[in-house]
PDB file of N, CA and C in Angstrom:
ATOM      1  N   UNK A   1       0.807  -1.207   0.000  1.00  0.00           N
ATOM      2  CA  UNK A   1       0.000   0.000   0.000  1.00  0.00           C
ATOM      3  C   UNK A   1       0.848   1.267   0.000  1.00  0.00           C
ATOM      4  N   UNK A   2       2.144   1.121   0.191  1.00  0.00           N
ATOM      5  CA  UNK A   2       2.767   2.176   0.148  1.00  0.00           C
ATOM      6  C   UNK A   2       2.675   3.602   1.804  1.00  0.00           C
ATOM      7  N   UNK A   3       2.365   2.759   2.294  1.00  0.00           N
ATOM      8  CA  UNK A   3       2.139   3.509   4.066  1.00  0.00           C
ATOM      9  C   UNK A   3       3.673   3.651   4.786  1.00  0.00           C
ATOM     10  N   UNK A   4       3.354   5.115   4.890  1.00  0.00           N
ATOM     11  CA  UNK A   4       4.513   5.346   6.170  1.00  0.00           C
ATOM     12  C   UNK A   4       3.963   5.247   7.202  1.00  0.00           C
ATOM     13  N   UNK A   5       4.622   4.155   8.307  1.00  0.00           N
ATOM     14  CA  UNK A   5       4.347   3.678   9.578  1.00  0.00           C
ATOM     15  C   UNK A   5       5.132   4.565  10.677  1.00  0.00           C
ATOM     16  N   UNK A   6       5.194   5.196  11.984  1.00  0.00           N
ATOM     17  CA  UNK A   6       6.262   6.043  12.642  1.00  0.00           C
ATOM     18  C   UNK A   6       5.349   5.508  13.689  1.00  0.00           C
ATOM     19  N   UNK A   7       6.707   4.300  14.348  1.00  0.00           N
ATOM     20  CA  UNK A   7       6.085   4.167  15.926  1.00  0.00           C
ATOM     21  C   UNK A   7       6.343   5.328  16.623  1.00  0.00           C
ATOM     22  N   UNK A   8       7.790   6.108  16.405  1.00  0.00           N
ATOM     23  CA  UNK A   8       8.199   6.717  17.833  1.00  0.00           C
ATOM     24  C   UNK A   8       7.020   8.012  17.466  1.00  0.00           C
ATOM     25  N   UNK A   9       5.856   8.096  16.773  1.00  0.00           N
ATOM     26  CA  UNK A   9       5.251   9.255  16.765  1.00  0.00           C
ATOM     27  C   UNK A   9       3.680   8.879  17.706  1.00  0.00           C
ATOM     28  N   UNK A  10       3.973   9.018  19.062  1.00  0.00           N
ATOM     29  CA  UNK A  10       2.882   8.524  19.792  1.00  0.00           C
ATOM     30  C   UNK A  10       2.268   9.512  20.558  1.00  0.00           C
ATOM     31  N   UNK A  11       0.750   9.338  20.473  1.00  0.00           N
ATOM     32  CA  UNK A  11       0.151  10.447  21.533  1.00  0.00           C
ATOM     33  C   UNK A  11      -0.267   9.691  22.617  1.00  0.00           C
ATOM     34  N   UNK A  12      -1.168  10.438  23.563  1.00  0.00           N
ATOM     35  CA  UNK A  12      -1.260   9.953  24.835  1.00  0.00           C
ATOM     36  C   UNK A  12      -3.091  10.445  25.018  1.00  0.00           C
ATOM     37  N   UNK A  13      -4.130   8.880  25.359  1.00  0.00           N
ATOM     38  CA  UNK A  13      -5.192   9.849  25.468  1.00  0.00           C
ATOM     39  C   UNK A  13      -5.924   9.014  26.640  1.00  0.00           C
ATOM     40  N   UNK A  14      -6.227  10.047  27.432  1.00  0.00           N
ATOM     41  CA  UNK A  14      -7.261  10.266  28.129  1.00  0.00           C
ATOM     42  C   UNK A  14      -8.683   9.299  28.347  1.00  0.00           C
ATOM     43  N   UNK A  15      -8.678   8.505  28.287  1.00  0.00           N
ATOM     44  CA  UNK A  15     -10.191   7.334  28.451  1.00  0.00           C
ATOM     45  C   UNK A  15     -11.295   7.671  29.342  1.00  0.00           C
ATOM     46  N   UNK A  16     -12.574   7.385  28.294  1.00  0.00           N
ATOM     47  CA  UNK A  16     -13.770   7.672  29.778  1.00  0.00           C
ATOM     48  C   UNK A  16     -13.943   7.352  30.555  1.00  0.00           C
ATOM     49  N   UNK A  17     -12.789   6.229  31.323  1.00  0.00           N
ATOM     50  CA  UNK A  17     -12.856   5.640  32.496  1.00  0.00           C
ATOM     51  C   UNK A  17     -11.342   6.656  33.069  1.00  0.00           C
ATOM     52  N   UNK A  18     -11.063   7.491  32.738  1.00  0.00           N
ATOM     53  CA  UNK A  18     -10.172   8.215  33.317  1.00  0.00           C
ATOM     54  C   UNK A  18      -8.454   7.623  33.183  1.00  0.00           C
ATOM     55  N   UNK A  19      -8.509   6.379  32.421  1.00  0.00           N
ATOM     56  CA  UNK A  19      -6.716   5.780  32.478  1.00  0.00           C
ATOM     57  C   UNK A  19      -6.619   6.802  31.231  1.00  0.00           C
ATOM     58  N   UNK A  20      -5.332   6.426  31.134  1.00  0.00           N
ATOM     59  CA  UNK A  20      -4.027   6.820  30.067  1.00  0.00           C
ATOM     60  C   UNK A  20      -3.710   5.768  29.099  1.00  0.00           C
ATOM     61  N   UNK A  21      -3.932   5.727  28.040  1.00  0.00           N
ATOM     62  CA  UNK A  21      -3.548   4.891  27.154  1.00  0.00           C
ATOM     63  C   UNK A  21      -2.412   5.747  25.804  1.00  0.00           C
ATOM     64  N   UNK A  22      -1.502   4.928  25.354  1.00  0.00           N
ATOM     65  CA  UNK A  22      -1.220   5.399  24.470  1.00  0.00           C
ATOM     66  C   UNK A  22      -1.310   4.884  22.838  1.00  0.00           C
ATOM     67  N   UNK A  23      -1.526   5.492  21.809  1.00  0.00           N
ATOM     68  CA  UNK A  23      -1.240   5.259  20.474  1.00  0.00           C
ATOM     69  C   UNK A  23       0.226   4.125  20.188  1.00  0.00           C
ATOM     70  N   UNK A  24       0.157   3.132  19.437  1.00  0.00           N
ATOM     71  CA  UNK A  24       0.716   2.343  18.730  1.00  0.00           C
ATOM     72  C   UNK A  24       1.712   3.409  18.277  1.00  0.00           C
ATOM     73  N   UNK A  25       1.372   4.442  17.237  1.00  0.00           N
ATOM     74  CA  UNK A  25       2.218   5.307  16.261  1.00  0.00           C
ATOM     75  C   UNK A  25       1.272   6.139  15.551  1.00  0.00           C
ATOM     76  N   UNK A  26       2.318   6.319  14.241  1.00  0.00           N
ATOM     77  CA  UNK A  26       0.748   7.003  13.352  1.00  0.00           C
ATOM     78  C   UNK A  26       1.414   6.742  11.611  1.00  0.00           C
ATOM     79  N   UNK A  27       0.659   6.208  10.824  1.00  0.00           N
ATOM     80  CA  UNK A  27       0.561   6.050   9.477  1.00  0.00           C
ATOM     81  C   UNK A  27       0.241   7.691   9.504  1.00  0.00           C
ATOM     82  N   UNK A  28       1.454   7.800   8.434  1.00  0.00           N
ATOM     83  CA  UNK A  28       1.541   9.227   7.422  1.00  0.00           C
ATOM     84  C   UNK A  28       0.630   9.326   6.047  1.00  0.00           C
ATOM     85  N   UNK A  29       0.126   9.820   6.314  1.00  0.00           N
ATOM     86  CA  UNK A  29      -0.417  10.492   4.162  1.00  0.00           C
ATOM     87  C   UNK A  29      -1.811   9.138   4.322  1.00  0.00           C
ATOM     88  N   UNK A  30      -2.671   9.029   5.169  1.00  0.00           N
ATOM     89  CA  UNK A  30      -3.430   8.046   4.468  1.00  0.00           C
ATOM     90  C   UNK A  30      -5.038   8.828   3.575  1.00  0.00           C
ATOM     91  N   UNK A  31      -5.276   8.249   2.697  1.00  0.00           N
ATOM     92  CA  UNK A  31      -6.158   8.510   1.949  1.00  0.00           C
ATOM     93  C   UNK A  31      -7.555   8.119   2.764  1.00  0.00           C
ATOM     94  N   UNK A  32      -8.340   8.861   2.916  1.00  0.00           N
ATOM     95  CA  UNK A  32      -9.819   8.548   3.319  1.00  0.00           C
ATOM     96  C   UNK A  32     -10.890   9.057   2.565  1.00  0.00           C
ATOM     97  N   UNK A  33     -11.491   8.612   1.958  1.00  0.00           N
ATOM     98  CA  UNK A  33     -12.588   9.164   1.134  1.00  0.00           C
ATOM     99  C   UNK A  33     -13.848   9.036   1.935  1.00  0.00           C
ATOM    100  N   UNK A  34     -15.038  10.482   1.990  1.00  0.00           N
ATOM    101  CA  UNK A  34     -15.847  10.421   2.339  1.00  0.00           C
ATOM    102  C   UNK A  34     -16.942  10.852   1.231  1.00  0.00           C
ATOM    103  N   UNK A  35     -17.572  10.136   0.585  1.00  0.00           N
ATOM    104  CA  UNK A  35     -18.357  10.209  -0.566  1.00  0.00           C
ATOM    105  C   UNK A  35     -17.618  10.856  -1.631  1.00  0.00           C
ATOM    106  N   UNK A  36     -17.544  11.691  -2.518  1.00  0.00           N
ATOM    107  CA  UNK A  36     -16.621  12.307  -3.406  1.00  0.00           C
ATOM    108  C   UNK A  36     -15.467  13.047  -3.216  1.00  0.00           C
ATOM    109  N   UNK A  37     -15.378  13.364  -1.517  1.00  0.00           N
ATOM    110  CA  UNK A  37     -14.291  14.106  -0.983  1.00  0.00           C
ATOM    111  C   UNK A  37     -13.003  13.174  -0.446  1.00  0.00           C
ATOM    112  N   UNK A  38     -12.022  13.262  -0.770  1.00  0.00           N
ATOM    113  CA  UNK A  38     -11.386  12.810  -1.048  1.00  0.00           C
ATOM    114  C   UNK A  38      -9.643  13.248  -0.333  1.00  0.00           C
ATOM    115  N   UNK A  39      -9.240  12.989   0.953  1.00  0.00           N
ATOM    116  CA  UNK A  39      -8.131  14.056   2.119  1.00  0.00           C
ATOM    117  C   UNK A  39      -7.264  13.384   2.545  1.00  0.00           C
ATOM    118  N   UNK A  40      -6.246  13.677   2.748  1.00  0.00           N
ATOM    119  CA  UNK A  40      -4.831  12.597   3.483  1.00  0.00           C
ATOM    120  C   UNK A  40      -4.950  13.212   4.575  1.00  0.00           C
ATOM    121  N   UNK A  41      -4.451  11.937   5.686  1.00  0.00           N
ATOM    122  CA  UNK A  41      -4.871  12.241   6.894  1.00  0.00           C
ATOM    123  C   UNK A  41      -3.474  11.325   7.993  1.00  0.00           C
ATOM    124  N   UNK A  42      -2.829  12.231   8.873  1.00  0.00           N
ATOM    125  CA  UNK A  42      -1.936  11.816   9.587  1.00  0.00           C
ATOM    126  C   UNK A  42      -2.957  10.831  10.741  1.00  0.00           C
ATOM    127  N   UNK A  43      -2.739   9.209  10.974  1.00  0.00           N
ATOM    128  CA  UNK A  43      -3.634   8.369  11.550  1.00  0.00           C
ATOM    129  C   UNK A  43      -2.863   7.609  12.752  1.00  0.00           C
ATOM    130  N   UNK A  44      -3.330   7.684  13.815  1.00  0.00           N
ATOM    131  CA  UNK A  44      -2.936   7.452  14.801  1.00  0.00           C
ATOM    132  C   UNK A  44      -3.422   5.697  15.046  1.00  0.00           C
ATOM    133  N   UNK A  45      -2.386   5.125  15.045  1.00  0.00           N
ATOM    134  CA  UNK A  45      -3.391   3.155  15.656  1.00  0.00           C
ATOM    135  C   UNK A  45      -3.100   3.277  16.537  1.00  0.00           C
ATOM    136  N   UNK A  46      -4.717   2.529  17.287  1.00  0.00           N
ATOM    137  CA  UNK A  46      -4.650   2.244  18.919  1.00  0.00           C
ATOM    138  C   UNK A  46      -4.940   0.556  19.025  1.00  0.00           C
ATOM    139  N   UNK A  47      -4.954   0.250  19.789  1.00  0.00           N
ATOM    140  CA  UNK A  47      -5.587  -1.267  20.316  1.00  0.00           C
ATOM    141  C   UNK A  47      -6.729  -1.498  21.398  1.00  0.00           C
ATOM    142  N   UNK A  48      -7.489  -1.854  21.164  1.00  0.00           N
ATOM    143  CA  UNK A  48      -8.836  -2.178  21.765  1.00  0.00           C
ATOM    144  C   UNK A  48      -9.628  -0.788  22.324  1.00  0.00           C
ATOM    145  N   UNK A  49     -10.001  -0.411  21.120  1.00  0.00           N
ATOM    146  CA  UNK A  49     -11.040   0.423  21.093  1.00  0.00           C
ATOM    147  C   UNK A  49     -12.526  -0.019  20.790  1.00  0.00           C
ATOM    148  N   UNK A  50     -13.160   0.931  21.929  1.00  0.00           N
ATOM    149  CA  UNK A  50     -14.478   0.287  21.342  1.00  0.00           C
ATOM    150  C   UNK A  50     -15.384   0.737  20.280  1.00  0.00           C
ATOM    151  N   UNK A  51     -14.927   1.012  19.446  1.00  0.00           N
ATOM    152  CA  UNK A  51     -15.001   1.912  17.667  1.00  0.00           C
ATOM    153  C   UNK A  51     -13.954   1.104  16.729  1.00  0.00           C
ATOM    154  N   UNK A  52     -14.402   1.199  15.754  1.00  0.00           N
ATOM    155  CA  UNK A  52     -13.393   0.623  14.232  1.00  0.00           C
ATOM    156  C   UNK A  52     -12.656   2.168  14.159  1.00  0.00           C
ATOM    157  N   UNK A  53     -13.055   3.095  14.333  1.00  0.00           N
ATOM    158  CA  UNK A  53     -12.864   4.054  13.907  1.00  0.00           C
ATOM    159  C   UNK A  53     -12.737   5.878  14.183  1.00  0.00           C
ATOM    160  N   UNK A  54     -12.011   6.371  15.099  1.00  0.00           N
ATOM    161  CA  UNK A  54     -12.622   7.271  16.154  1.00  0.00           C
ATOM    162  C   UNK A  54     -11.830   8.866  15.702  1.00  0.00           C
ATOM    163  N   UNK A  55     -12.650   9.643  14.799  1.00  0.00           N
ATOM    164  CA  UNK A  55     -12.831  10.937  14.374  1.00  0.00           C
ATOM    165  C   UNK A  55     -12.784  12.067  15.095  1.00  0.00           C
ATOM    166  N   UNK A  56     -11.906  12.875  15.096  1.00  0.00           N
ATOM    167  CA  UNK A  56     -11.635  14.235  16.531  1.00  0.00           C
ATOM    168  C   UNK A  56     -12.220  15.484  15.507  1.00  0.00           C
ATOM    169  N   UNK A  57     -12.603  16.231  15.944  1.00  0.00           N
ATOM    170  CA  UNK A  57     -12.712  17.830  15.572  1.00  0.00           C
ATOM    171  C   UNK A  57     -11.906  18.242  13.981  1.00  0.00           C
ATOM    172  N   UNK A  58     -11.001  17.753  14.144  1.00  0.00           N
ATOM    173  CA  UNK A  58     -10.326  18.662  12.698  1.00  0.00           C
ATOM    174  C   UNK A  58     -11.162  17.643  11.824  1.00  0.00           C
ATOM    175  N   UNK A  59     -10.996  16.401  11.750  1.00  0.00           N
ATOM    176  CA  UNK A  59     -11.824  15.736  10.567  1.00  0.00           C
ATOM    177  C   UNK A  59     -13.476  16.052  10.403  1.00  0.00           C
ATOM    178  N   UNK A  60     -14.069  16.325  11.665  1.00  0.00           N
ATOM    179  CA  UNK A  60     -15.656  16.558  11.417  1.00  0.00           C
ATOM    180  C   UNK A  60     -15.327  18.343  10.848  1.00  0.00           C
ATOM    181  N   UNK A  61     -14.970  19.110  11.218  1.00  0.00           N
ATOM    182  CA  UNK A  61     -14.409  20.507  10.933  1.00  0.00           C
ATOM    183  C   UNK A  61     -14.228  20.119   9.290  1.00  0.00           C
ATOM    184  N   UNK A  62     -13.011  19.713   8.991  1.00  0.00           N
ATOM    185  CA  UNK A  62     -12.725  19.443   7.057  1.00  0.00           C
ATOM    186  C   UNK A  62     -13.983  19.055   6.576  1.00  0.00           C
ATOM    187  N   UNK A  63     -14.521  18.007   6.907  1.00  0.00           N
ATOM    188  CA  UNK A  63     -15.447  17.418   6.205  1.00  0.00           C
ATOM    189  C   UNK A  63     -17.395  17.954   6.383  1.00  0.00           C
ATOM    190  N   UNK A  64     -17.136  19.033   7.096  1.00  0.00           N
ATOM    191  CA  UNK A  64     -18.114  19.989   7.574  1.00  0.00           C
ATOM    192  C   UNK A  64     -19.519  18.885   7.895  1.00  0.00           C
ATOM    193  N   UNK A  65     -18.978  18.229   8.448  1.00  0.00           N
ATOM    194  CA  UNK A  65     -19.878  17.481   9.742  1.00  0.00           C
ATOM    195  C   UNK A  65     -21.251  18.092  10.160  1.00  0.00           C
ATOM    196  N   UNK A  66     -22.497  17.865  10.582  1.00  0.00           N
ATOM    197  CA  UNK A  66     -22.662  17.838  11.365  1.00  0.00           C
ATOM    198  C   UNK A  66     -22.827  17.113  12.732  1.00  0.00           C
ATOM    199  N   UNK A  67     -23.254  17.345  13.661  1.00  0.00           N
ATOM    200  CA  UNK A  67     -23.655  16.566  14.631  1.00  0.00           C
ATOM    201  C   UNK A  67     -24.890  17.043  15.870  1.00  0.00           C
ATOM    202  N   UNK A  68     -25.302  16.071  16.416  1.00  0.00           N
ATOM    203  CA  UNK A  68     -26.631  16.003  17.825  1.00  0.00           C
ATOM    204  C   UNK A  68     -26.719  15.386  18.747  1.00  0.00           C
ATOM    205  N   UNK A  69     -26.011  15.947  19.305  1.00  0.00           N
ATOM    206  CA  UNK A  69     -25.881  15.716  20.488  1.00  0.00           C
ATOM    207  C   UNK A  69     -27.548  15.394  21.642  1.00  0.00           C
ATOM    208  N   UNK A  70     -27.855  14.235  22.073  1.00  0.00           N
ATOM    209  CA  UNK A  70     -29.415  14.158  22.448  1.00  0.00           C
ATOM    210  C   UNK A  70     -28.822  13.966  24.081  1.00  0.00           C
ATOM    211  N   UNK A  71     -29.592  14.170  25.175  1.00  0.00           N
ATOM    212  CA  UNK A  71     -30.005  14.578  26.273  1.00  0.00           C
ATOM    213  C   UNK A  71     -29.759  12.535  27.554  1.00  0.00           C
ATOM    214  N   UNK A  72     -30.034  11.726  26.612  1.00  0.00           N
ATOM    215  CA  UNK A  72     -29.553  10.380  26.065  1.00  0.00           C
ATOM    216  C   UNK A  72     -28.130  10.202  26.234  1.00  0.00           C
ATOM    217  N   UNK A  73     -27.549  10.931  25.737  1.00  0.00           N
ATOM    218  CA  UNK A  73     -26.100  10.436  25.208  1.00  0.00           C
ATOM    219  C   UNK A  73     -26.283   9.377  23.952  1.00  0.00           C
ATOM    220  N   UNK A  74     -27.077   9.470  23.162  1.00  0.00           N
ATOM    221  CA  UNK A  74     -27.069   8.939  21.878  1.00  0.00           C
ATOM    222  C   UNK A  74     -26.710  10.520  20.549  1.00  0.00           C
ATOM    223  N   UNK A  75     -25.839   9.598  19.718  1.00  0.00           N
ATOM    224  CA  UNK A  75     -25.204  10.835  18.914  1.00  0.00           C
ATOM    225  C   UNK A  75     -25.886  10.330  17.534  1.00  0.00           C
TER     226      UNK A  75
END
């Protein structure tokens, strides 16, 4: 696939149970297409998340997102 892999590039996050976990690394330049839009994206791997897939602010921001937040905690 042609992926740049960089373990020593690791962040550190915060869990809703309050531990510290850190990132694997982060794949450089990856391609994500969201219907015709089309963005490279610096990607952080984690291990045992409970998501395939977990999107912060700058990607809903680029891809002009919205979102709804319900009273629930269903999004």
């Amino acid at each position: 696939m042609g992926l740049v892999y960089t373990p020593m590039e690791k962040v550190q996050m915060r869990l809703a149970n309050v531990s510290i976990s850190s990132t694997l690394g982060c794949v450089q330049n990856l391609r994500i297409m969201v219907g015709n839009i089309s963005r490279l994206f610096q990607v952080h791997v984690a291990t045992m998340l409970p998501v395939g897939l977990l999107l912060g602010r700058p990607f809903l921001t680029l891809f002009k997102c919205l979102t709804q937040d319900f009273e629930d905690g269903y999004q």
